[in-house]
ModelCIF file with pLDDT and N, C-alpha, C, O atoms, coordinates in Angstrom:
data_MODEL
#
_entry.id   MODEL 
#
_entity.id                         1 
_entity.type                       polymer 
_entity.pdbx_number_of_molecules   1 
#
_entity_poly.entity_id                      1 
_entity_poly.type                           'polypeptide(L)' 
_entity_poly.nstd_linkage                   no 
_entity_poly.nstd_monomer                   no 
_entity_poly.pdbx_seq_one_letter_code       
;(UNK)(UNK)(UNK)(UNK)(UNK)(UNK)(UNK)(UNK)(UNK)(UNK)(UNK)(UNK)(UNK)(UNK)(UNK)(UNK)
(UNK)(UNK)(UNK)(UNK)(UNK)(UNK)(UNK)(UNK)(UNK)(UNK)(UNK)(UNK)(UNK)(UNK)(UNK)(UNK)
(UNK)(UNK)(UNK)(UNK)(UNK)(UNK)(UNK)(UNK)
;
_entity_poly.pdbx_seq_one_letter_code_can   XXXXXXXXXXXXXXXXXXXXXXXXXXXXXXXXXXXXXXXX 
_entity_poly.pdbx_strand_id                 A 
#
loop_
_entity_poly_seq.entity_id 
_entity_poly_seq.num 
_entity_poly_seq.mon_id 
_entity_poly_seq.hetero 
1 1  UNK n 
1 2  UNK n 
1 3  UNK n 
1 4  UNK n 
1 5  UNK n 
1 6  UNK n 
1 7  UNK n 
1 8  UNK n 
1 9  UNK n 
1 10 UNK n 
1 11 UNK n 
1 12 UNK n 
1 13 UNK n 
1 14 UNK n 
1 15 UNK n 
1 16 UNK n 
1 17 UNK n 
1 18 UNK n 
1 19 UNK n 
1 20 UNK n 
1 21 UNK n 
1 22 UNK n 
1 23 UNK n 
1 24 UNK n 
1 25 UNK n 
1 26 UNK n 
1 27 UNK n 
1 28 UNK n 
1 29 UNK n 
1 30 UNK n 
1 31 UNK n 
1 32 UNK n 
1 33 UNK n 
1 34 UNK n 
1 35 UNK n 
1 36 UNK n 
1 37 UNK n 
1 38 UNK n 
1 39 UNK n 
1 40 UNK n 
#
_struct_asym.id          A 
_struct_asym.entity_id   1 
#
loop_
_ma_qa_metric.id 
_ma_qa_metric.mode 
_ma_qa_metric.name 
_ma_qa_metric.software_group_id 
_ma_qa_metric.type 
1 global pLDDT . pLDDT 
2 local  pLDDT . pLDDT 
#
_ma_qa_metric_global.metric_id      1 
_ma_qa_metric_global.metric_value   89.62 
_ma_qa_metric_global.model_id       1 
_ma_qa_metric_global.ordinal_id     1 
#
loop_
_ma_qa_metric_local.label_asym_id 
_ma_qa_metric_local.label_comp_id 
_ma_qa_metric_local.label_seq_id 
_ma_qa_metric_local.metric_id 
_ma_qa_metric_local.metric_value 
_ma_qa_metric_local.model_id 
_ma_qa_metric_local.ordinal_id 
A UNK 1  2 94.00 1 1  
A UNK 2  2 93.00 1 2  
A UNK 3  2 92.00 1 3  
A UNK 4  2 93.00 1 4  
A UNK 5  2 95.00 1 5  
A UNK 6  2 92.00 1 6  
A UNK 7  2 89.00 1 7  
A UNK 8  2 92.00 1 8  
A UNK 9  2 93.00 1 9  
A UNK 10 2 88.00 1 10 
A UNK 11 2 88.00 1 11 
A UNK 12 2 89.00 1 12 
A UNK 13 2 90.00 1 13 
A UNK 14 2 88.00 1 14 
A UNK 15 2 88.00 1 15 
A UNK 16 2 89.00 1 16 
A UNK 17 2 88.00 1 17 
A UNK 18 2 93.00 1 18 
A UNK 19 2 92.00 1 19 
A UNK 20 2 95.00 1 20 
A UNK 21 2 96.00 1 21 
A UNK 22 2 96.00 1 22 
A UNK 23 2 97.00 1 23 
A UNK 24 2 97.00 1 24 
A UNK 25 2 97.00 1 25 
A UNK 26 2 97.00 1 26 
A UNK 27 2 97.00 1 27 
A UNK 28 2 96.00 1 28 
A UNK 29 2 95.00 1 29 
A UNK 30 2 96.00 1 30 
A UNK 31 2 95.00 1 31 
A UNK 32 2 93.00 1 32 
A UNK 33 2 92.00 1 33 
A UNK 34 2 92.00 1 34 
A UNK 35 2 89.00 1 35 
A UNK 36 2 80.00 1 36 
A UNK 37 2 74.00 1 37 
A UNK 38 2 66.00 1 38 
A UNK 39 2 61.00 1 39 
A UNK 40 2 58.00 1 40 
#
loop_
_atom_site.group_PDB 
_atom_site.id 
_atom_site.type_symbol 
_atom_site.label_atom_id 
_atom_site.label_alt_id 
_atom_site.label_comp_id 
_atom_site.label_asym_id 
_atom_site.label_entity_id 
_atom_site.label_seq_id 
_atom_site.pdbx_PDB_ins_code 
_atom_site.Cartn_x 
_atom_site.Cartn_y 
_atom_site.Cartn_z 
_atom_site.occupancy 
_atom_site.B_iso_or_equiv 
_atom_site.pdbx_formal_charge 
_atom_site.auth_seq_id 
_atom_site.auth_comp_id 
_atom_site.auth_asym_id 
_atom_site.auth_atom_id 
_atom_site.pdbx_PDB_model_num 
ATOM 1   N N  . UNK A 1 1  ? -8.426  187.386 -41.376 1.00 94.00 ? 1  UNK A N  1 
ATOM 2   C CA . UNK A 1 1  ? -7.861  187.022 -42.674 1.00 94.00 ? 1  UNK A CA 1 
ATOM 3   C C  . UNK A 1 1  ? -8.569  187.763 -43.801 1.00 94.00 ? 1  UNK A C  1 
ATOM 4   O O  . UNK A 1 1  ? -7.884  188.211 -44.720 1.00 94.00 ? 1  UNK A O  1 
ATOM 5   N N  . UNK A 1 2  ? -10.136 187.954 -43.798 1.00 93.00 ? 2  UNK A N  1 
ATOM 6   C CA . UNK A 1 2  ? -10.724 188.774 -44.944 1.00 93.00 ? 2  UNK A CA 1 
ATOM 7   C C  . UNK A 1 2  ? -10.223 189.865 -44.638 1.00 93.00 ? 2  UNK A C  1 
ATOM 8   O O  . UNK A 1 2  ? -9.419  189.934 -45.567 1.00 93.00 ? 2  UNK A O  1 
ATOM 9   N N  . UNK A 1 3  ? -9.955  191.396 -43.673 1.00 92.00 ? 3  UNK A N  1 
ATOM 10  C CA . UNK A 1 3  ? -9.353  191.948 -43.784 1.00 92.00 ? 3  UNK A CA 1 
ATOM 11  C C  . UNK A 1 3  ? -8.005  192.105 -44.151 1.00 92.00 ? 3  UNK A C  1 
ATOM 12  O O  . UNK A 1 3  ? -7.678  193.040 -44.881 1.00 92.00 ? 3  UNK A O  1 
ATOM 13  N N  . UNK A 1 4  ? -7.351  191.456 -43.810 1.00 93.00 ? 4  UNK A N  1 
ATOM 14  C CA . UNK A 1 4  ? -6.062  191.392 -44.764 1.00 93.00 ? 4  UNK A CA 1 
ATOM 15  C C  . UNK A 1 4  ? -6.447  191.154 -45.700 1.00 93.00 ? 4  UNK A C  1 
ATOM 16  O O  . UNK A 1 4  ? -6.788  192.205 -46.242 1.00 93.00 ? 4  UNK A O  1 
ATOM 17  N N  . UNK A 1 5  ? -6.713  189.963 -46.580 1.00 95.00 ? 5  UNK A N  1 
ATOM 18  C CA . UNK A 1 5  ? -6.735  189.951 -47.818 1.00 95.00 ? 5  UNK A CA 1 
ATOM 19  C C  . UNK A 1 5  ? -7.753  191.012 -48.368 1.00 95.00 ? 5  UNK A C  1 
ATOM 20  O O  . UNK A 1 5  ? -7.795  190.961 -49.597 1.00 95.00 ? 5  UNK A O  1 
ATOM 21  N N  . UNK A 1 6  ? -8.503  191.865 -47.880 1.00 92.00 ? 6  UNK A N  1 
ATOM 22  C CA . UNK A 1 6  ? -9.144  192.543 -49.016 1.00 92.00 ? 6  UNK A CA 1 
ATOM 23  C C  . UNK A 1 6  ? -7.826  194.457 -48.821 1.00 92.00 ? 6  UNK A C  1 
ATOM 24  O O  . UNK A 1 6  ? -7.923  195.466 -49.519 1.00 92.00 ? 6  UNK A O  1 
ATOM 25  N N  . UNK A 1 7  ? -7.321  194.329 -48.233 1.00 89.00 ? 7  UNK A N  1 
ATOM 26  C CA . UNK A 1 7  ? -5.823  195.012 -47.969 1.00 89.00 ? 7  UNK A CA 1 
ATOM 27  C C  . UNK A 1 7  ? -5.092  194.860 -49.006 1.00 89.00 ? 7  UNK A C  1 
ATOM 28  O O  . UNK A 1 7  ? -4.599  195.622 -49.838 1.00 89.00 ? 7  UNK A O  1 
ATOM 29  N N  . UNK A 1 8  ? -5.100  193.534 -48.792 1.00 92.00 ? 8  UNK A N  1 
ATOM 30  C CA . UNK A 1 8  ? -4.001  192.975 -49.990 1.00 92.00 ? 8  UNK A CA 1 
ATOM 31  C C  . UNK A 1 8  ? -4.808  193.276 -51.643 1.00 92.00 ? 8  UNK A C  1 
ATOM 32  O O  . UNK A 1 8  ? -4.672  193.996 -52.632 1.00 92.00 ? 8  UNK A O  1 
ATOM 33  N N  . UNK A 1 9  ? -5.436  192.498 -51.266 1.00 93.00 ? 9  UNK A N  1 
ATOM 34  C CA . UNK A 1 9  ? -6.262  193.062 -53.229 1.00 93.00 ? 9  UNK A CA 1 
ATOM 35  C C  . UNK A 1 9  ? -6.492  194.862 -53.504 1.00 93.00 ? 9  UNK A C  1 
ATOM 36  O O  . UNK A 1 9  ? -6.514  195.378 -54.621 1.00 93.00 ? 9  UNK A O  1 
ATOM 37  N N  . UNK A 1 10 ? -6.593  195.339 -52.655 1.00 88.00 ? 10 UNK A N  1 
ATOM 38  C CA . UNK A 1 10 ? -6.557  197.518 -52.697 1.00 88.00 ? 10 UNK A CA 1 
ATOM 39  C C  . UNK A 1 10 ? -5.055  197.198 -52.927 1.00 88.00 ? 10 UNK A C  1 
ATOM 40  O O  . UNK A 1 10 ? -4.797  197.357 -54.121 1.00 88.00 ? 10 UNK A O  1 
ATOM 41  N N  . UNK A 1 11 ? -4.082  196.845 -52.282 1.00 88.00 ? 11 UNK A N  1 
ATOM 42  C CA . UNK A 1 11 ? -2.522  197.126 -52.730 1.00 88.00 ? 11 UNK A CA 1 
ATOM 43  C C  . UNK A 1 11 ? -2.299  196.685 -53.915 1.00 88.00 ? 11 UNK A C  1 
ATOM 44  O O  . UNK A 1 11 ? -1.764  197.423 -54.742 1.00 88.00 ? 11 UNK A O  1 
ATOM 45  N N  . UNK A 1 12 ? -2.670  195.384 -54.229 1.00 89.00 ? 12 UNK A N  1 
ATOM 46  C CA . UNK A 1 12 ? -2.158  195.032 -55.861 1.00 89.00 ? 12 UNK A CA 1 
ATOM 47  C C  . UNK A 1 12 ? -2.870  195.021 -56.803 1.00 89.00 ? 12 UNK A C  1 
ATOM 48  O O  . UNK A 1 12 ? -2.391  194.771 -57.910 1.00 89.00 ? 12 UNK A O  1 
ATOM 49  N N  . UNK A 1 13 ? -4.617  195.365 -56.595 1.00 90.00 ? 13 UNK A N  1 
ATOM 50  C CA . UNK A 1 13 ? -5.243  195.594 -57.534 1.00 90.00 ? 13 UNK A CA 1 
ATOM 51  C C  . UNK A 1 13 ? -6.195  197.090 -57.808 1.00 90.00 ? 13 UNK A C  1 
ATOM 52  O O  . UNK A 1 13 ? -7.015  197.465 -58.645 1.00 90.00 ? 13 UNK A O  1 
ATOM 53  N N  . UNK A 1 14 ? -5.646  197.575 -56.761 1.00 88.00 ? 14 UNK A N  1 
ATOM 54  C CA . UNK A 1 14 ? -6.191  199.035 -56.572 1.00 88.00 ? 14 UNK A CA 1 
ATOM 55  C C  . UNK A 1 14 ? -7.890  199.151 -56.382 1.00 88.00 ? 14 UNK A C  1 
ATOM 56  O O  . UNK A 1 14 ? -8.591  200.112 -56.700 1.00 88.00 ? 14 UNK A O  1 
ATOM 57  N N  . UNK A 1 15 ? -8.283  197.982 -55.818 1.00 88.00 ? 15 UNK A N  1 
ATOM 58  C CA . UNK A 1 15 ? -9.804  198.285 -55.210 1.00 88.00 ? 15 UNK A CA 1 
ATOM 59  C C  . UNK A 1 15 ? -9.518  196.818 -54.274 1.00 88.00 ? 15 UNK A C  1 
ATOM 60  O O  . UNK A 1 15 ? -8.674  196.008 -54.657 1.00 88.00 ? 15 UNK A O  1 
ATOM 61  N N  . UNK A 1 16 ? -10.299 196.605 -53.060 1.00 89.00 ? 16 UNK A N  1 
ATOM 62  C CA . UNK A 1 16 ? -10.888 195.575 -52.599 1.00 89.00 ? 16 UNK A CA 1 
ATOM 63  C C  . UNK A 1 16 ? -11.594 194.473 -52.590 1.00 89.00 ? 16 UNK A C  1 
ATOM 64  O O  . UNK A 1 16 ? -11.568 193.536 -51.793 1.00 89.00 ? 16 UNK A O  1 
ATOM 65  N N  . UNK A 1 17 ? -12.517 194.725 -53.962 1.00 88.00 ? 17 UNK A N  1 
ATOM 66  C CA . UNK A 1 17 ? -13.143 193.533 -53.698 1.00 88.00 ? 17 UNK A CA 1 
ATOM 67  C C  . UNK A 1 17 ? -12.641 192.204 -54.332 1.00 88.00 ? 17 UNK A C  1 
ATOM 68  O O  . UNK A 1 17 ? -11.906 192.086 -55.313 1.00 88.00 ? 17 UNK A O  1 
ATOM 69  N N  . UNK A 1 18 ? -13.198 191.224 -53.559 1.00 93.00 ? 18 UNK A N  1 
ATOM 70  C CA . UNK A 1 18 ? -12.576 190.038 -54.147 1.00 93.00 ? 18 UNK A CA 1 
ATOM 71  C C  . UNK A 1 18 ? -13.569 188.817 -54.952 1.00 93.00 ? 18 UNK A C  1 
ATOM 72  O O  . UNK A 1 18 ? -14.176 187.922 -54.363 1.00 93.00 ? 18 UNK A O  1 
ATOM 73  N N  . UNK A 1 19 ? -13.550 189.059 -56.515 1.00 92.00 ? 19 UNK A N  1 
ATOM 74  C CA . UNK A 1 19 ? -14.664 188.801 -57.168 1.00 92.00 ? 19 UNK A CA 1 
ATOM 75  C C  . UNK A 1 19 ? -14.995 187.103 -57.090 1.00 92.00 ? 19 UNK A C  1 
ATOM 76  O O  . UNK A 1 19 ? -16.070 186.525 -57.250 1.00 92.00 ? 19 UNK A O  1 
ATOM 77  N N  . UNK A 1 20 ? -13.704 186.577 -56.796 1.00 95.00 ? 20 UNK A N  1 
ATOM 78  C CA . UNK A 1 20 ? -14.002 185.248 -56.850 1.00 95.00 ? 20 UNK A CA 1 
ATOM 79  C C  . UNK A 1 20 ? -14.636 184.231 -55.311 1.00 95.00 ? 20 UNK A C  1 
ATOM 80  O O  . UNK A 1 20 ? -14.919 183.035 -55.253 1.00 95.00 ? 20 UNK A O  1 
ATOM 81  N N  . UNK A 1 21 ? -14.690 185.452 -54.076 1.00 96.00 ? 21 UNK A N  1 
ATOM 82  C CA . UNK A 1 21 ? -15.484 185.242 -53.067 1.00 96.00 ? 21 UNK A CA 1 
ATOM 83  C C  . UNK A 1 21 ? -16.982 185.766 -52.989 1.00 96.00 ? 21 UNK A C  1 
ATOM 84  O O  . UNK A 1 21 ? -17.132 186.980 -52.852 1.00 96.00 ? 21 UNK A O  1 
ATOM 85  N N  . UNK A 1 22 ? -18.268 184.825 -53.078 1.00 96.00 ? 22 UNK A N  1 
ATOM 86  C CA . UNK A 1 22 ? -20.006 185.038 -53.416 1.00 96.00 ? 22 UNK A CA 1 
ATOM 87  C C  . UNK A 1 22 ? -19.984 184.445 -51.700 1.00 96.00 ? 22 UNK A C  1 
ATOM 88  O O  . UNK A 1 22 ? -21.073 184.874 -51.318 1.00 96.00 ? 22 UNK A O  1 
ATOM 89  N N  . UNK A 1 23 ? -19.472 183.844 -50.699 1.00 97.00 ? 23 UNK A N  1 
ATOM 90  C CA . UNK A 1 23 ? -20.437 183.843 -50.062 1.00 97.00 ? 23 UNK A CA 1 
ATOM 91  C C  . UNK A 1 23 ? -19.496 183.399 -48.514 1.00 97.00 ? 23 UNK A C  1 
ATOM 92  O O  . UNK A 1 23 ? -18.808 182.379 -48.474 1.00 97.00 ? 23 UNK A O  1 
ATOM 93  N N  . UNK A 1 24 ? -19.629 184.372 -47.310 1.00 97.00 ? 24 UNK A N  1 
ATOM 94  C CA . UNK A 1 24 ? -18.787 184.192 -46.252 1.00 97.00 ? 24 UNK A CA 1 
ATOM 95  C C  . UNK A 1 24 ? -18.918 183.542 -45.166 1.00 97.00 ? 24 UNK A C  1 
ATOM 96  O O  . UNK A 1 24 ? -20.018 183.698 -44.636 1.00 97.00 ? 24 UNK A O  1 
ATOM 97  N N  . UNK A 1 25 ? -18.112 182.785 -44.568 1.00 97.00 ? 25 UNK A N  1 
ATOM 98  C CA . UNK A 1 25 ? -18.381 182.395 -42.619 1.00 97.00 ? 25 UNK A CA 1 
ATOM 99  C C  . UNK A 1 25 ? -17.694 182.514 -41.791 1.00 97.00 ? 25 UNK A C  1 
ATOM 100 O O  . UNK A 1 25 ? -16.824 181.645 -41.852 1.00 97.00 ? 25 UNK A O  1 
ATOM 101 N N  . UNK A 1 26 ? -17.518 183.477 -40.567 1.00 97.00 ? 26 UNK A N  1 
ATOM 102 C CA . UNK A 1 26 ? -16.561 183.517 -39.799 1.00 97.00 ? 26 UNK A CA 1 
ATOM 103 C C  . UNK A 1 26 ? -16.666 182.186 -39.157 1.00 97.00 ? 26 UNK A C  1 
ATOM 104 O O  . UNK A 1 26 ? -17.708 181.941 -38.549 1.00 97.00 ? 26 UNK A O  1 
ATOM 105 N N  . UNK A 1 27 ? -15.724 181.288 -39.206 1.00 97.00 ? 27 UNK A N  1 
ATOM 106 C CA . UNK A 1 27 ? -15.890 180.161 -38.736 1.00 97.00 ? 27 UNK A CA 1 
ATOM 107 C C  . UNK A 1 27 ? -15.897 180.038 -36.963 1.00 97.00 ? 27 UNK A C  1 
ATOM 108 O O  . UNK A 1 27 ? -16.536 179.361 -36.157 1.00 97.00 ? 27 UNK A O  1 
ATOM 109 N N  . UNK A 1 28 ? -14.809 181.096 -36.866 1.00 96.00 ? 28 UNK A N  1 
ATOM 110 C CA . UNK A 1 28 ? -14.559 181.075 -35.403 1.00 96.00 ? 28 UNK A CA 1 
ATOM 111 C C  . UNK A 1 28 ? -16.112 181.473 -34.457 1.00 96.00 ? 28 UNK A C  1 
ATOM 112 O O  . UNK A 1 28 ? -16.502 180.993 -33.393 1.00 96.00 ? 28 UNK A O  1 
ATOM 113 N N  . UNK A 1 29 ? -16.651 182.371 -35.211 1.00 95.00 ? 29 UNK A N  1 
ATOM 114 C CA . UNK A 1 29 ? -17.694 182.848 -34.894 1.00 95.00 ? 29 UNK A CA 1 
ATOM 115 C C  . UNK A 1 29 ? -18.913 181.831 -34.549 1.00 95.00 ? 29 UNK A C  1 
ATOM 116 O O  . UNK A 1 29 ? -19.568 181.584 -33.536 1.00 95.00 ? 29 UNK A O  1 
ATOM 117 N N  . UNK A 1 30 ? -18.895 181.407 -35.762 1.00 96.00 ? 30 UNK A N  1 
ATOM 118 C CA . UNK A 1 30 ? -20.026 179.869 -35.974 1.00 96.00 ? 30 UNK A CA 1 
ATOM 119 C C  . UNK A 1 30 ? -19.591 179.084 -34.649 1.00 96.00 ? 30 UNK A C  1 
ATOM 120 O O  . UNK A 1 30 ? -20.510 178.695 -33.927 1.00 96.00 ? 30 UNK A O  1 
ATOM 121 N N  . UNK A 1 31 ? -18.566 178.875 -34.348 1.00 95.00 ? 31 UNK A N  1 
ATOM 122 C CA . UNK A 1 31 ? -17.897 177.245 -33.094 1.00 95.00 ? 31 UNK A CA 1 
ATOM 123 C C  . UNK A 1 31 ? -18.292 178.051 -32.056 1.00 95.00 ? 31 UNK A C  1 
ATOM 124 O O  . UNK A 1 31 ? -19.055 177.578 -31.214 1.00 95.00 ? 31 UNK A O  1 
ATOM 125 N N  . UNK A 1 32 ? -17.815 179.460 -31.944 1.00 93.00 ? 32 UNK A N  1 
ATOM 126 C CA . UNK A 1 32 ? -18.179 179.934 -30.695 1.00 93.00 ? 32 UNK A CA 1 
ATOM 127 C C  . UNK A 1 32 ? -19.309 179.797 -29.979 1.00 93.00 ? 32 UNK A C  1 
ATOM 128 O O  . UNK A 1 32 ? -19.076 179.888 -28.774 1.00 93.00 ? 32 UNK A O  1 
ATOM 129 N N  . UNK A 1 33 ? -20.502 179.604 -30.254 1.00 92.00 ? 33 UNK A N  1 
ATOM 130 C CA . UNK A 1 33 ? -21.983 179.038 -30.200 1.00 92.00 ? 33 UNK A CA 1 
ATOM 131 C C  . UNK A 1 33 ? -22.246 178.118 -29.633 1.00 92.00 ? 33 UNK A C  1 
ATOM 132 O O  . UNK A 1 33 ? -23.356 177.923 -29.138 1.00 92.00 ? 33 UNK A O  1 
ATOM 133 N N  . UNK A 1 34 ? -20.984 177.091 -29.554 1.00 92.00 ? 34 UNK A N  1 
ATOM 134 C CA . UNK A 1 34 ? -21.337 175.782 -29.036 1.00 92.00 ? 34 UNK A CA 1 
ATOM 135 C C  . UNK A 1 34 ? -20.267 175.690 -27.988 1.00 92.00 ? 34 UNK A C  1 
ATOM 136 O O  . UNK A 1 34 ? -20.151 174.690 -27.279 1.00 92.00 ? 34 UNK A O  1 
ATOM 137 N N  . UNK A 1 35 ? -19.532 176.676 -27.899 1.00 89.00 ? 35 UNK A N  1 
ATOM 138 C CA . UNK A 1 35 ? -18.505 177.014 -26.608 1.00 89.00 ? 35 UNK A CA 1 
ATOM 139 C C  . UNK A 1 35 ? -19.265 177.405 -25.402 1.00 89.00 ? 35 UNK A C  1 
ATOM 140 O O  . UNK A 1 35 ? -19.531 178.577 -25.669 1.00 89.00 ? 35 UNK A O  1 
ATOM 141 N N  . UNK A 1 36 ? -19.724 177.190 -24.374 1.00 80.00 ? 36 UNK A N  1 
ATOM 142 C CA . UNK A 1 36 ? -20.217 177.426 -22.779 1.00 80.00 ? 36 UNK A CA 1 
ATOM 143 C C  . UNK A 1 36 ? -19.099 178.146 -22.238 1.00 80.00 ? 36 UNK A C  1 
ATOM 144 O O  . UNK A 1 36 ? -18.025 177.697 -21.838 1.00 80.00 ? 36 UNK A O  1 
ATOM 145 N N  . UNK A 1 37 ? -19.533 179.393 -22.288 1.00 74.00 ? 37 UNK A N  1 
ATOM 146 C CA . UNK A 1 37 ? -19.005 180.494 -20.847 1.00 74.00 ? 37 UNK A CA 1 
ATOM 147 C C  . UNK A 1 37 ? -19.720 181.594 -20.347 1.00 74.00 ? 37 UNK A C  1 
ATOM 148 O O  . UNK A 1 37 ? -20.687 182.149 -20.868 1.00 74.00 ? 37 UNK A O  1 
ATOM 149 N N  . UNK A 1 38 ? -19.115 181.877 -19.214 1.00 66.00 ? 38 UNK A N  1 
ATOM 150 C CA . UNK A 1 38 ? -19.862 182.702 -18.339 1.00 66.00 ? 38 UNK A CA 1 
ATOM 151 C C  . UNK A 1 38 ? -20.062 184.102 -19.314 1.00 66.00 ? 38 UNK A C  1 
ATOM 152 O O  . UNK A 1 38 ? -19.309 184.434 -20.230 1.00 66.00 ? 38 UNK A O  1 
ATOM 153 N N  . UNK A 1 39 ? -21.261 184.808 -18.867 1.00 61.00 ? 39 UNK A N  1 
ATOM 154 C CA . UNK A 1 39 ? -21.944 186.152 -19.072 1.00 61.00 ? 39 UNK A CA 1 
ATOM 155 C C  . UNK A 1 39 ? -20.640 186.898 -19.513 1.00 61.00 ? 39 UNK A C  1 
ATOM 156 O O  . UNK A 1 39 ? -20.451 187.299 -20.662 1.00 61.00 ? 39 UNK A O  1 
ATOM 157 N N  . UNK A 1 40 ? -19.853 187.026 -18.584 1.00 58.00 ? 40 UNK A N  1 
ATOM 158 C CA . UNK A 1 40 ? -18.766 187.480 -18.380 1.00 58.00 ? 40 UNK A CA 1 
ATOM 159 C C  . UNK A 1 40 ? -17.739 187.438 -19.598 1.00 58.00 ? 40 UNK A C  1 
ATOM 160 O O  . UNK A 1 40 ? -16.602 187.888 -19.462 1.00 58.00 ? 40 UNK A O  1 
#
């Protein structure tokens, strides 16, 4: 989703950044941690 939307702000604002986001979490990332699976 941050890639798209910083896509989206270069298309309609002609740069990327998005001033009103100071601070990020891939959430999926964070849960994954407490997910158990193999090495594999």
């Amino acid at each position: 989703d941050l890639y798209v939307l910083s896509g989206n702000f270069l298309q309609h604002f002609g740069n990327c950044k998005v001033d009103f986001m100071r601070n990020y979490c891939d959430v999926q990332k964070y849960c994954m941690a407490f997910v158990e699976r193999d090495e594999e």
